[in-house]
Structures are given as C-alpha cells and as structure tokens.
Protein backbone atom coordinates (compact mmCIF):
# COMPACT_ATOMS: atom_id res chain seq x y z
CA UNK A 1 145.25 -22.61 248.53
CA UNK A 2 143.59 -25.86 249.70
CA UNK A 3 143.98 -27.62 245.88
CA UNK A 4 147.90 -26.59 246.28
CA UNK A 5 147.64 -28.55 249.19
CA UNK A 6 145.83 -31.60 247.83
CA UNK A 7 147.40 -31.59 244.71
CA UNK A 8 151.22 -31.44 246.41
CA UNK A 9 149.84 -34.70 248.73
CA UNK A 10 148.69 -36.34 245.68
CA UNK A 11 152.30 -36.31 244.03
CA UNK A 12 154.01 -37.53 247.56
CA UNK A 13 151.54 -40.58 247.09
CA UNK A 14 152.35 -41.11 243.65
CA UNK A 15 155.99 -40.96 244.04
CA UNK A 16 155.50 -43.39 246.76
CA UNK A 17 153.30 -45.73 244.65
CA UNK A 18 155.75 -45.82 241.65
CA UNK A 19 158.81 -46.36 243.72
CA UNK A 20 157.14 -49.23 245.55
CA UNK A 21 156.00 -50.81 241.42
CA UNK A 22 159.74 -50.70 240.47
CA UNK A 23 160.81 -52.22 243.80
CA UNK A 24 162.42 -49.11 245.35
CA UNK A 25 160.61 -49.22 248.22
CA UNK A 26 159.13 -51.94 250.44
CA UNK A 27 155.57 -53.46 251.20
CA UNK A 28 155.69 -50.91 254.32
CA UNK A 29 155.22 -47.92 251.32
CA UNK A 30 152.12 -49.69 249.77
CA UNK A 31 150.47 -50.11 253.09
CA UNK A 32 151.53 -46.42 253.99
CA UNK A 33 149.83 -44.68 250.51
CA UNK A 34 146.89 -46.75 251.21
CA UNK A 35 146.19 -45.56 254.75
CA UNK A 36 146.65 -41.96 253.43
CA UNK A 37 144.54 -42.49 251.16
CA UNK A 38 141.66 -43.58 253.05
CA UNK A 39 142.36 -41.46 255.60
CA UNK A 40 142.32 -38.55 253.39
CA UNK A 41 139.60 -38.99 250.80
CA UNK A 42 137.50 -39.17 253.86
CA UNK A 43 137.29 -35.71 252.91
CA UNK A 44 135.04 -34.27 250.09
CA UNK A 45 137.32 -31.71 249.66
CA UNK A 46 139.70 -33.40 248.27
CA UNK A 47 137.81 -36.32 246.40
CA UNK A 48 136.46 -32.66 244.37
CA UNK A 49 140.66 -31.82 243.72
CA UNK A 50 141.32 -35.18 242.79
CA UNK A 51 139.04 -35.45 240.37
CA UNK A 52 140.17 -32.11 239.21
CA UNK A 53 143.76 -32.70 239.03
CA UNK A 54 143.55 -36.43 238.60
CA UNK A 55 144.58 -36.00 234.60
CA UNK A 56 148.52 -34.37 235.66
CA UNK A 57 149.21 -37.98 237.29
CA UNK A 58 150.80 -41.99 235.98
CA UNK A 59 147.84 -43.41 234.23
CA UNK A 60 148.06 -46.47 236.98
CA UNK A 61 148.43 -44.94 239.98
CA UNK A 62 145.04 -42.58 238.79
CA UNK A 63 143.48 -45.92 238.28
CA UNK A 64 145.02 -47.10 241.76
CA UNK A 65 143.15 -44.27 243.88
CA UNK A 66 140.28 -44.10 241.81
CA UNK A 67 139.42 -47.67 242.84
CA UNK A 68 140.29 -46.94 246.42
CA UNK A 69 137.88 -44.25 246.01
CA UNK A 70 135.44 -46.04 244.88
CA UNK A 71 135.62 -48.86 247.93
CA UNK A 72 135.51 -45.93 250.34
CA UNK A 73 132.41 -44.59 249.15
CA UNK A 74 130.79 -47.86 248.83
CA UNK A 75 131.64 -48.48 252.60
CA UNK A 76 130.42 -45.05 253.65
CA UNK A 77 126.76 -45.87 251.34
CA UNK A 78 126.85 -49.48 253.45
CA UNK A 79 127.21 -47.84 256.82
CA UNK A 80 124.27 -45.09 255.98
CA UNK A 81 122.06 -47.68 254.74
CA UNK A 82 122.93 -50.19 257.33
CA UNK A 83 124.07 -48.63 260.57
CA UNK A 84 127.36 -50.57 260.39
C-alpha cells in the first residue's frame, strides 16, 4: 500500500518538474518539488520505493532526485560524524 503511495507522490513531482523545464510553471514549482523532496526522502521508506520504481520515470528528472538524494545523505553522514 505504502509503494502506491510513494510511487503516486513521485509522479506529482515529476509532473511538476517537467512543467517547470518547458516553462509551464514558475520558479515557485522548482523550489516546491525540491522541499518535497527533502522533506520526504528523509524517509528510508521511500528512498527503498524510489529506487524501486525509479526506472517508470523521465530519464532527467530520475537523475534530478537521484542527486538530491545523494546531497541529503551526504548531509545526514556530516551531521553523524560531526554533530552538526
């Protein structure tokens, strides 16, 4: 039920995303799918769905939250290590 769940949020973000690439939508929609995302692959749970699912979505936008992945786990490692 939970990967329905994800996996449904994960399209919203995408359609978001491409809309805002072919100008559809303003800077406020980049800056929206960003927080989201940070706010949401706070969550283990569904870093595990995206990388499950991550294959159904726009090449880009895969490579888009992938990297934002990426920067969120290297912040949580820095605070661990570092107390910050």
């Amino acid at each position: 039920m939970m990967n329905s769940f994800w996996t449904a949020s994960f399209f919203r973000l995408e359609d978001i995303y491409i809309k805002h690439n072919y100008g559809l939508m303003g800077p406020h929609a980049i800056r929206s799918v960003k927080g989201t995302i940070q706010s949401i692959f706070r969550s283990p749970a569904a870093i595990t769905a995206w990388n499950d699912h991550k294959d159904r979505f726009n090449e880009e936008f895969a490579e888009f939250v992938d990297a934002m992945i990426a920067e969120l786990l290297e912040h949580r490692l820095h605070r661990e290590q570092y107390g910050d």
